[in-house]
Protein backbone atom coordinates (compact mmCIF):
# COMPACT_ATOMS: atom_id res chain seq x y z
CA UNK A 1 -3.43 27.87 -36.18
CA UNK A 2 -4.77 24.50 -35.42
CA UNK A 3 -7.99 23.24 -36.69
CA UNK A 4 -10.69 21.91 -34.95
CA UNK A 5 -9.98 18.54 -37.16
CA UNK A 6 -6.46 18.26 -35.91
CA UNK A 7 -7.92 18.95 -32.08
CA UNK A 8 -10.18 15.85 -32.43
CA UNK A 9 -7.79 14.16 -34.81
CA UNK A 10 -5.45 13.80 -32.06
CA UNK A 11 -7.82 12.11 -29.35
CA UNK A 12 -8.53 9.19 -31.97
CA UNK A 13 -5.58 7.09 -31.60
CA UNK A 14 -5.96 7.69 -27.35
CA UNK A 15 -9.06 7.15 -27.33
CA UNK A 16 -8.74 3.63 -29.99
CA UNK A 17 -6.12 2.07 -27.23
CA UNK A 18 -8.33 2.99 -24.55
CA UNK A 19 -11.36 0.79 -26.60
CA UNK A 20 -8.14 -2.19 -26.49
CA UNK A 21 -7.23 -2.29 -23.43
CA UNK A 22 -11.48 -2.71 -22.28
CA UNK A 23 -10.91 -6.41 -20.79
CA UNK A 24 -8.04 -4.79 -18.31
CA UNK A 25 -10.06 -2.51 -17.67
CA UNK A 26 -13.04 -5.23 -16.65
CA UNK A 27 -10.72 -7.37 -14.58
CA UNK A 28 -9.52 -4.34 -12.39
CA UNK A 29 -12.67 -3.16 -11.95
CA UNK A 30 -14.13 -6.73 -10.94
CA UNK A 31 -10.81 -6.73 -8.64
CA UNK A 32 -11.89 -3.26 -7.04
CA UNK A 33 -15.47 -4.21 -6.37
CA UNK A 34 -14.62 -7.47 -4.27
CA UNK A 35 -12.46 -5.36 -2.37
CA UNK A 36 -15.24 -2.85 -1.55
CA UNK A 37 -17.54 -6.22 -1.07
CA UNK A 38 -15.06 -7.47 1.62
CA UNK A 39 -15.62 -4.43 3.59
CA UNK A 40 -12.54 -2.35 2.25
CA UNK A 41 -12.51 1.12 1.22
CA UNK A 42 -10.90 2.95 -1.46
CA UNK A 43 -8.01 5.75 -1.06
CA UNK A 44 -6.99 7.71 -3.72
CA UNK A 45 -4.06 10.40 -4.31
CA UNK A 46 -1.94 12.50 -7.08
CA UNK A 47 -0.50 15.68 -7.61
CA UNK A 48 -1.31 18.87 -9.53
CA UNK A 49 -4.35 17.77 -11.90
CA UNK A 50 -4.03 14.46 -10.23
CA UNK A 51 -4.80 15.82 -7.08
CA UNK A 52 -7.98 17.34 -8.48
CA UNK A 53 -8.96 13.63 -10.28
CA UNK A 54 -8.48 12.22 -6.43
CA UNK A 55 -11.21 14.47 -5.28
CA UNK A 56 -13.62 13.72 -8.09
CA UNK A 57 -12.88 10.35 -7.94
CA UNK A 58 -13.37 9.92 -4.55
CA UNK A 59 -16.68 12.08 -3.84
CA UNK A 60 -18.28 9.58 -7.16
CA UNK A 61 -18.01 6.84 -4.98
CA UNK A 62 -19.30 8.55 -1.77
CA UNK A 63 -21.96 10.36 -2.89
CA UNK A 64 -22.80 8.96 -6.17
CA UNK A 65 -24.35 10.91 -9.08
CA UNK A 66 -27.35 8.17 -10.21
CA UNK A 67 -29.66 7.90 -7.85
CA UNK A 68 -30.22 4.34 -6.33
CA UNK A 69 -26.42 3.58 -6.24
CA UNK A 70 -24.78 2.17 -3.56
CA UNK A 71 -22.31 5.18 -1.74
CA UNK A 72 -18.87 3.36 -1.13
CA UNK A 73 -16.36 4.65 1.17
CA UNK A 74 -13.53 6.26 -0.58
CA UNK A 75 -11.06 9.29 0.49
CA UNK A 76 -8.79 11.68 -1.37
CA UNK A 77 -5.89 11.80 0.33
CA UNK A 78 -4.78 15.19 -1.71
CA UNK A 79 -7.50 17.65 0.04
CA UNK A 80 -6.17 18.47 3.37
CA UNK A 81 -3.46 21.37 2.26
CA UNK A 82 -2.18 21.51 6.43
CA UNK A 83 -1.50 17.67 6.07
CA UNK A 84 0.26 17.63 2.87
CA UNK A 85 2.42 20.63 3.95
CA UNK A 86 3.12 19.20 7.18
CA UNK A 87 4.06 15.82 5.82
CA UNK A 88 6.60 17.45 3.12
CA UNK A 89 7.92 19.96 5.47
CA UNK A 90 8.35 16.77 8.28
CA UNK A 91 9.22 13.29 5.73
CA UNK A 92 9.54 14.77 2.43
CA UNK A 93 7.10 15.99 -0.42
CA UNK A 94 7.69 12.00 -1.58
CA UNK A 95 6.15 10.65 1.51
CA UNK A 96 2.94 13.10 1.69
CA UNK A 97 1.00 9.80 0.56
CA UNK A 98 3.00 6.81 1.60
CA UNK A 99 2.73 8.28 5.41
CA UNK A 100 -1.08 8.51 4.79
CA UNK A 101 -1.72 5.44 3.74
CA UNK A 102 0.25 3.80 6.34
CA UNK A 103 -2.04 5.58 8.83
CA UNK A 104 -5.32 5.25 7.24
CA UNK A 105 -5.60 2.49 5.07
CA UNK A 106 -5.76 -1.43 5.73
CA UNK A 107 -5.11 -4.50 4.12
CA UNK A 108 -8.56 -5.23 2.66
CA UNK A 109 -8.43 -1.75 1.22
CA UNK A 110 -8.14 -0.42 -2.76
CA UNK A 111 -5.13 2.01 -3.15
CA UNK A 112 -5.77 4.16 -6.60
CA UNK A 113 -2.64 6.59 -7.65
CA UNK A 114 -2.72 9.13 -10.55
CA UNK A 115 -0.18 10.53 -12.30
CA UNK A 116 -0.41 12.02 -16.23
CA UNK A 117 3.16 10.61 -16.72
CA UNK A 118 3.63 7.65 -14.84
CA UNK A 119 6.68 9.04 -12.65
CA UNK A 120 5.65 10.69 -9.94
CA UNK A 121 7.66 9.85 -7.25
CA UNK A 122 5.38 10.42 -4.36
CA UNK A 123 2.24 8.48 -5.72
CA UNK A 124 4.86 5.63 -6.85
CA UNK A 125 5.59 5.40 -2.79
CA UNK A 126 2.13 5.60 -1.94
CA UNK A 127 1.02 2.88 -4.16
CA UNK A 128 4.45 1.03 -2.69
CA UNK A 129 3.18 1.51 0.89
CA UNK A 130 -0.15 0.02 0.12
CA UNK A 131 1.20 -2.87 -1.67
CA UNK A 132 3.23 -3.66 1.63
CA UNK A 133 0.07 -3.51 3.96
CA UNK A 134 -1.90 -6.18 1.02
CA UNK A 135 -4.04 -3.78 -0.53
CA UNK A 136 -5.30 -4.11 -3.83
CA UNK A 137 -3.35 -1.21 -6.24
CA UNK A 138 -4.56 0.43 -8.96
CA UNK A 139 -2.38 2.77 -10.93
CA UNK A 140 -3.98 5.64 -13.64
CA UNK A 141 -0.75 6.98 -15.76
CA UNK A 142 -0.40 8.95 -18.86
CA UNK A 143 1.93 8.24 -21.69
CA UNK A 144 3.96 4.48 -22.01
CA UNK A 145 3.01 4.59 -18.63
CA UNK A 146 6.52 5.49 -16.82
CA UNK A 147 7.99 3.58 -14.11
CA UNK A 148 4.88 3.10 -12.10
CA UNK A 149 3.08 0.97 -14.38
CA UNK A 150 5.99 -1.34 -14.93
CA UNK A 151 6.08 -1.02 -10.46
CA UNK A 152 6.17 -4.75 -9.00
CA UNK A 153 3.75 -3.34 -6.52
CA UNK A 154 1.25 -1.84 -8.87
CA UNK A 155 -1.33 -4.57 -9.65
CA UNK A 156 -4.02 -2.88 -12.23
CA UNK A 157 -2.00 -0.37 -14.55
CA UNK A 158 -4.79 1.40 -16.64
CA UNK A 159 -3.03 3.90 -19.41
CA UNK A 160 -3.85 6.75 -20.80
CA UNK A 161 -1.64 6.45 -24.37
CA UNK A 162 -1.05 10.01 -25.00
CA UNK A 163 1.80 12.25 -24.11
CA UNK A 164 -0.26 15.23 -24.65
CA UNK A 165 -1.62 16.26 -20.99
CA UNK A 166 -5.18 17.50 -21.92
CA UNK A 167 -5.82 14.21 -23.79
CA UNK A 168 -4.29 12.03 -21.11
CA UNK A 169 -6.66 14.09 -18.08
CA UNK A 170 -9.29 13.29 -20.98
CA UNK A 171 -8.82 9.58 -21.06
CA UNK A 172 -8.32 9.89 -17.43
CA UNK A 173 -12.14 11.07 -16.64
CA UNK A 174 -13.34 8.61 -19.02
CA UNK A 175 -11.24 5.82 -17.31
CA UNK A 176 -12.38 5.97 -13.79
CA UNK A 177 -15.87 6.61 -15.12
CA UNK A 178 -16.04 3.29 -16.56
CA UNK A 179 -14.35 2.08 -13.49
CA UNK A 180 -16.94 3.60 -10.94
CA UNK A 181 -20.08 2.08 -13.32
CA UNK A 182 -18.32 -1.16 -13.99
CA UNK A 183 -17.61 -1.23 -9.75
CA UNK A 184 -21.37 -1.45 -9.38
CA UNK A 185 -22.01 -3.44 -12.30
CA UNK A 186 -19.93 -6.69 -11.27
CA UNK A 187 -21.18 -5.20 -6.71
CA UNK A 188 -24.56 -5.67 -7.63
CA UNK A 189 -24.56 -9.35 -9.00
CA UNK A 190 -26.58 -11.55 -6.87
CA UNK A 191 -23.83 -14.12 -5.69
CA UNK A 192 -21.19 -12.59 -3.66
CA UNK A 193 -17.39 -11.78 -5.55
CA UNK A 194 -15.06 -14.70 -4.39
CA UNK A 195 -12.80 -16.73 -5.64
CA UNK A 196 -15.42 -19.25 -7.58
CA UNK A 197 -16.16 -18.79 -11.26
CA UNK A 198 -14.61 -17.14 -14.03
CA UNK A 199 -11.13 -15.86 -13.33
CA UNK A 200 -10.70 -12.04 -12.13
CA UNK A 201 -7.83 -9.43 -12.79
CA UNK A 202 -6.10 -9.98 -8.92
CA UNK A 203 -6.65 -13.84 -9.37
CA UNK A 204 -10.02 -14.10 -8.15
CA UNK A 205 -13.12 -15.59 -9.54
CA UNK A 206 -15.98 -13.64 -11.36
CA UNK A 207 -18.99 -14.98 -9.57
CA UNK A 208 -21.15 -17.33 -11.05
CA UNK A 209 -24.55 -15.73 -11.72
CA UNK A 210 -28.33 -17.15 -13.55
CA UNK A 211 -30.19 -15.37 -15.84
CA UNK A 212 -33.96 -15.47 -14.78
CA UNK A 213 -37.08 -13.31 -14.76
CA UNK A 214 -35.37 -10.63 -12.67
CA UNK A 215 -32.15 -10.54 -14.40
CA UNK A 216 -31.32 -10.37 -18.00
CA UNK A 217 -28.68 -10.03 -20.17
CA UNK A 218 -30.42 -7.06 -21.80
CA UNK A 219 -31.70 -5.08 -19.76
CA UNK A 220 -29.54 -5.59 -16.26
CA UNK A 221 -27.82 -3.18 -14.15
CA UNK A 222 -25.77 -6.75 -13.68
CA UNK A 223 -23.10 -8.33 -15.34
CA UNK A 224 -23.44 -12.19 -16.02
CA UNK A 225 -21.49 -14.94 -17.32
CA UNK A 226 -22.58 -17.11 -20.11
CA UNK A 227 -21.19 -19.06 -22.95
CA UNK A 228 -20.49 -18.58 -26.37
CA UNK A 229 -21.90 -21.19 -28.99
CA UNK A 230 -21.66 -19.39 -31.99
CA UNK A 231 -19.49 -16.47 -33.27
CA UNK A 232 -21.39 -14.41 -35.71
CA UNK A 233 -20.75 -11.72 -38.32
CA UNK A 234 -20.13 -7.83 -37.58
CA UNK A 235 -18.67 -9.12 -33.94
CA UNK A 236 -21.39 -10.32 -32.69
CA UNK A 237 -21.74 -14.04 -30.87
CA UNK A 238 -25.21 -16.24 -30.20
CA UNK A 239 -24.79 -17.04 -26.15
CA UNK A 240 -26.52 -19.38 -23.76
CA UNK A 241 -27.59 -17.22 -20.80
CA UNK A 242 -28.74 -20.88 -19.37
CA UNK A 243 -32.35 -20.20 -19.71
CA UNK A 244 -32.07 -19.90 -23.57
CA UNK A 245 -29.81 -18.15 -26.39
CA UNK A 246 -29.10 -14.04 -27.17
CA UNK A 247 -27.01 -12.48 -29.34
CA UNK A 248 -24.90 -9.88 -27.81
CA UNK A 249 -21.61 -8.03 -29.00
CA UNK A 250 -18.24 -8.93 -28.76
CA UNK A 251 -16.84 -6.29 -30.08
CA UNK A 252 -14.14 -5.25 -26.92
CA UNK A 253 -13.19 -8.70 -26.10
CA UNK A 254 -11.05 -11.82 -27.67
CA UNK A 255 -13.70 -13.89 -27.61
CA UNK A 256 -14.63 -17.86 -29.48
CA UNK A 257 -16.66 -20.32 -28.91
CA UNK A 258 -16.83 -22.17 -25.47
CA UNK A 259 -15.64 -18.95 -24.47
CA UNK A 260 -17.61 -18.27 -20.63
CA UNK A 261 -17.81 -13.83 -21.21
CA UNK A 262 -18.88 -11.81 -18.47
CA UNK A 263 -22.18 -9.31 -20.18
CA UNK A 264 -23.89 -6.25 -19.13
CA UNK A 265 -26.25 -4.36 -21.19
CA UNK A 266 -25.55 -6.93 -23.85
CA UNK A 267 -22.12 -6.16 -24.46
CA UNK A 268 -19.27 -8.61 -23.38
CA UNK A 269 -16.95 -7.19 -20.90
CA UNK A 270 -14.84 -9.39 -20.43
CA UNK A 271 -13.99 -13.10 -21.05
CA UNK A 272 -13.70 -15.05 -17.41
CA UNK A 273 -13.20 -18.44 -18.89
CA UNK A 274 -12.40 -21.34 -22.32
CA UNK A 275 -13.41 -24.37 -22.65
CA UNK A 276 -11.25 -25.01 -25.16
């Protein structure tokens, strides 16, 4: 019988990768949001339990849970049961999404795939049809991360490391939790998402933004860039927010000094730029 130790025991070495992989995770997320700042809209598709993570990722942006935030347009493209029937009966159960996304999606948009393994055919062509119209894609896999993560057309690849499916549907939540609150962390800076500032995941520019009365590195709903000047003890680092110095943690990013790192809540995020 297993013990509740092993259950947990189990989820630590997931859940450790996940904590290493946080400055992917930042970049695709600040890719995402300037999508959804350029006026595109997010669609979103797997099978099985991935069909069910399409759902509840798409109705977080639409009718999000904290009140105050922004709704975002996103669809599942894994609800309608008549058109997914239709399409596999008609093209092929590996076109269901492709053919959707051709249809419904457009270049400005975000195209977000699940699978738990990484090789699911039909999400691999739906993420393949996306890339071809110039959306932004965003895989979520399971495992090494199969064949779609390695995918020339897949630009964000966010991994669950686990080849046990409970812990990878685990991760999974967790993942494109982060991703909707870091969405509407990097959205609701001041200056707009283009390509000026510290570099982002699909090669733009985090967006240079001042610390003032109204905004702090503490205390914001905003993520801002500022410089490192000195790296302290128990990864932490002194910064310049340009209206005087914090310390803040640097615990999830590769950071030095002259390092420009991108900070919400007083944790660095990610690291958008080196001076040296």
């Amino acid at each position: 019988m297993t013990s509740a130790r092993a259950e947990f025991d189990r989820r630590v070495e997931p859940g450790r990768a996940l904590g290493a992989d946080a400055e992917e995770i930042a970049r695709a997320c600040h890719a995402v949001a300037a999508r959804f700042q350029a006026g595109g809209k997010l669609v979103v598709f797997g099978n099985g339990t991935g069909a069910t993570d399409a759902e509840h990722i798409a109705v977080e942006f639409v009718h999000p849970v904290i009140v105050g935030k922004r709704a975002l347009p996103a669809l599942s493209l894994a609800e309608d049961p008549a058109t997914l029937t239709g399409l596999a009966a008609r093209v092929g159960f590996d076109e269901i999404f492709a053919h959707q996304v051709r249809q419904l999606a457009a270049a400005d948009d975000i195209a977000l795939g699940v699978s738990s393994d990484g090789a699911c055919d039909s999400v691999a062509r739906g993420l393949e049809a996306a890339h071809d119209l110039g959306c932004l894609t965003v895989a979520l896999v399971g495992g090494d991360g199969g064949p779609i993560a390695k995918a020339p057309f897949v630009d964000h690849a966010l991994v669950a490391r686990s080849d046990d499916p409970c812990v990878v549907k685990e991760i999974h939540v967790t993942i494109y939790h982060v991703l909707w609150e870091l969405v509407h962390v990097f959205f609701e800076q001041k200056a707009p998402l283009s390509p000026a500032g510290g570099s982002g995941g699909d090669g733009s520019r985090v967006a240079e933004t001042e610390c003032d009365d109204e905004v702090c590195i503490t205390c914001s709903d905003q993520a801002l860039p500022v410089r490192v000047i000195e790296m302290r003890p128990g990864d932490l680092a002194l910064v310049d927010t340009g209206s005087g110095t914090e310390e803040v943690s640097v615990a999830l990013v590769d950071a030095r000094v002259g390092s420009t790192i991108l900070v919400h809540a007083k944790e660095a995020i990610a690291v958008v730029g080196d001076d040296q």
